[in-house]
Protein backbone atom coordinates (compact mmCIF):
# COMPACT_ATOMS: atom_id res chain seq x y z
CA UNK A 1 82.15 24.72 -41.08
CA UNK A 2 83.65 26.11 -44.14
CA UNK A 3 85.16 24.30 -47.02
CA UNK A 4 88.77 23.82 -46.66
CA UNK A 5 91.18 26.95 -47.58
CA UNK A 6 88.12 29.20 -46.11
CA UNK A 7 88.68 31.28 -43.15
CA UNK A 8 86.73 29.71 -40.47
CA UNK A 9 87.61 32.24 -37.57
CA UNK A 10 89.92 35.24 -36.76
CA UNK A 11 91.05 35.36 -33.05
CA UNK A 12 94.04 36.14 -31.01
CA UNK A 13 95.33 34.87 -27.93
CA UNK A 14 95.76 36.70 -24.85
CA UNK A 15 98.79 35.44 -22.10
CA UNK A 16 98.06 37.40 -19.19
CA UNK A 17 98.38 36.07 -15.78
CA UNK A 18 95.13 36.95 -15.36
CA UNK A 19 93.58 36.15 -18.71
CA UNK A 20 94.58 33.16 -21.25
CA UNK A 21 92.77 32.05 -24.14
CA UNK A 22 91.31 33.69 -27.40
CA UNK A 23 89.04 36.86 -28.22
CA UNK A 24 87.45 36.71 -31.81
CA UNK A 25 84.75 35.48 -34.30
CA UNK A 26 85.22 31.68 -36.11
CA UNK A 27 81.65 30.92 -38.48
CA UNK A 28 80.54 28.08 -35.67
CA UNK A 29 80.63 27.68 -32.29
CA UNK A 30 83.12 25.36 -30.77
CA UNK A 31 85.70 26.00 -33.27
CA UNK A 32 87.62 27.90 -30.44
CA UNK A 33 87.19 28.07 -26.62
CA UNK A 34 86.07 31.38 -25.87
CA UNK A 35 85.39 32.55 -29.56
CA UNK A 36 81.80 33.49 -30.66
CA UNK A 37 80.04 33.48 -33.77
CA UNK A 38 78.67 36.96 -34.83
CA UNK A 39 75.45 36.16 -33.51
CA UNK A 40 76.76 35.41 -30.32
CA UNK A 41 78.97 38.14 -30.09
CA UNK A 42 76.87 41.37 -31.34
CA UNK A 43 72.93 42.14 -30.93
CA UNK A 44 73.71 45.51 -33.19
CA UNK A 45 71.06 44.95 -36.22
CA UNK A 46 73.86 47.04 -38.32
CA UNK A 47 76.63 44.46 -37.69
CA UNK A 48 76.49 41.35 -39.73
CA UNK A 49 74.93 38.39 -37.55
CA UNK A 50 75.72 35.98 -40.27
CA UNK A 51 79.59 34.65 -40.77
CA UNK A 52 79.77 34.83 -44.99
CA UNK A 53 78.05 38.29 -44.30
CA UNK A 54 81.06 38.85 -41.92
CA UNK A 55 83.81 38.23 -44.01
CA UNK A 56 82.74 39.54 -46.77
CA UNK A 57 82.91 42.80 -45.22
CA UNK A 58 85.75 43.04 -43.76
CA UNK A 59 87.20 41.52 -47.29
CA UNK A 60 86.04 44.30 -48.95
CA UNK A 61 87.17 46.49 -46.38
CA UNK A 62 90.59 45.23 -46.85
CA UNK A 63 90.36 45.51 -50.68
CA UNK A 64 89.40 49.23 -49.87
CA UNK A 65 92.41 49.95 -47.83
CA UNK A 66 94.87 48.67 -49.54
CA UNK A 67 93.68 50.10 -53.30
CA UNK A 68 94.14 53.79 -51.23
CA UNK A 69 97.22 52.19 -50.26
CA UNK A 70 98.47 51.44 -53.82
CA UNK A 71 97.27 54.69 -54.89
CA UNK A 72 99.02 56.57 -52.00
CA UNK A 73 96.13 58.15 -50.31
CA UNK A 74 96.47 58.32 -46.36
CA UNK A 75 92.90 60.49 -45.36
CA UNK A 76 92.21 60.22 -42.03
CA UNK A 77 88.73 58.52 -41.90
CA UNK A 78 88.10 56.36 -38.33
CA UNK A 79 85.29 54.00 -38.89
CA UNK A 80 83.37 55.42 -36.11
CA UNK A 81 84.51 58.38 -35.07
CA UNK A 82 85.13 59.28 -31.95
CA UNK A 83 84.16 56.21 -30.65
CA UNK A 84 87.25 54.61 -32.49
CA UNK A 85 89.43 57.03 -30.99
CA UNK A 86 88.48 56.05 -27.35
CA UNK A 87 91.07 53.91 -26.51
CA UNK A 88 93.47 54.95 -29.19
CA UNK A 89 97.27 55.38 -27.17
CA UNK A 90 98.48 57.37 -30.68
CA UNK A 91 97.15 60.87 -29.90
CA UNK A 92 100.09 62.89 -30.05
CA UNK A 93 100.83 61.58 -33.74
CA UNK A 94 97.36 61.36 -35.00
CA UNK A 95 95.86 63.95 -37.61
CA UNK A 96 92.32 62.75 -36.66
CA UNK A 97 91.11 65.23 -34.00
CA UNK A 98 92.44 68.52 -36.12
CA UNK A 99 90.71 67.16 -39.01
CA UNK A 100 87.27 66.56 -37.51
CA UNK A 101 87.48 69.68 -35.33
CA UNK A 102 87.25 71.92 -38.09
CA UNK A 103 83.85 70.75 -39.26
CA UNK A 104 82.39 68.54 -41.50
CA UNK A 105 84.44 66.46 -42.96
CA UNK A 106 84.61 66.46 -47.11
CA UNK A 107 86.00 64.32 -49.43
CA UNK A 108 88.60 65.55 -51.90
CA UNK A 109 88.41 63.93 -55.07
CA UNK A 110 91.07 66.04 -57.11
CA UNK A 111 94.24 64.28 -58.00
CA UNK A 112 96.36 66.89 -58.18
CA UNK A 113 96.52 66.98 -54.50
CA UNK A 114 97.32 63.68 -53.87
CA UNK A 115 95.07 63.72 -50.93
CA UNK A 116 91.83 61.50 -50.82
């Protein structure tokens, strides 16, 4: 377990007629019926089998996002592109496939642009 005010899982619930309970990741098993740990859940070396590994990433992930937030910078950058697109119902109002299209993708740095 975690100390208390930690996050000990992130999950959802799903009320389907054909499928109730909860899809996530907690840091032990147990902690919710259905939920794995991040051992359980992914044999991908890259992903982070370990929970404070876990978090941590998707912390600074967060951290990330919302600092391009604050700054106003909206680049179209899918984690894993296309593979992040496949099931993706926003295609008509997403800039992702024009921008990727066109080659490889750069970075623009200059603030004058206001684009990241």
């Amino acid at each position: 377990m975690t100390d208390a005010g930690e996050v000990a899982a992130v999950a959802f619930a799903t009320l389907r007629a054909d499928d109730v309970g909860f899809k996530g990741l907690a840091c032990t098993e147990g902690l919710l019926p259905g939920v794995r740990t991040p051992a359980e859940a992914r044999k991908d070396a890259a992903f982070p089998r370990e929970w404070p590994d876990l978090l941590g990433g998707w912390r600074t992930a967060v951290e990330v996002l919302a600092a391009e937030f604050i700054a106003g910078h909206a680049r179209v950058a899918p984690k894993r592109y296309p593979r992040t697109c496949e099931h993706c119902t926003l295609g008509p109002l997403c800039r992702v496939k024009e921008r990727y299209d066109r080659g490889p993708v750069t970075v623009d740095t200059d603030e004058d642009t206001g684009h990241g």
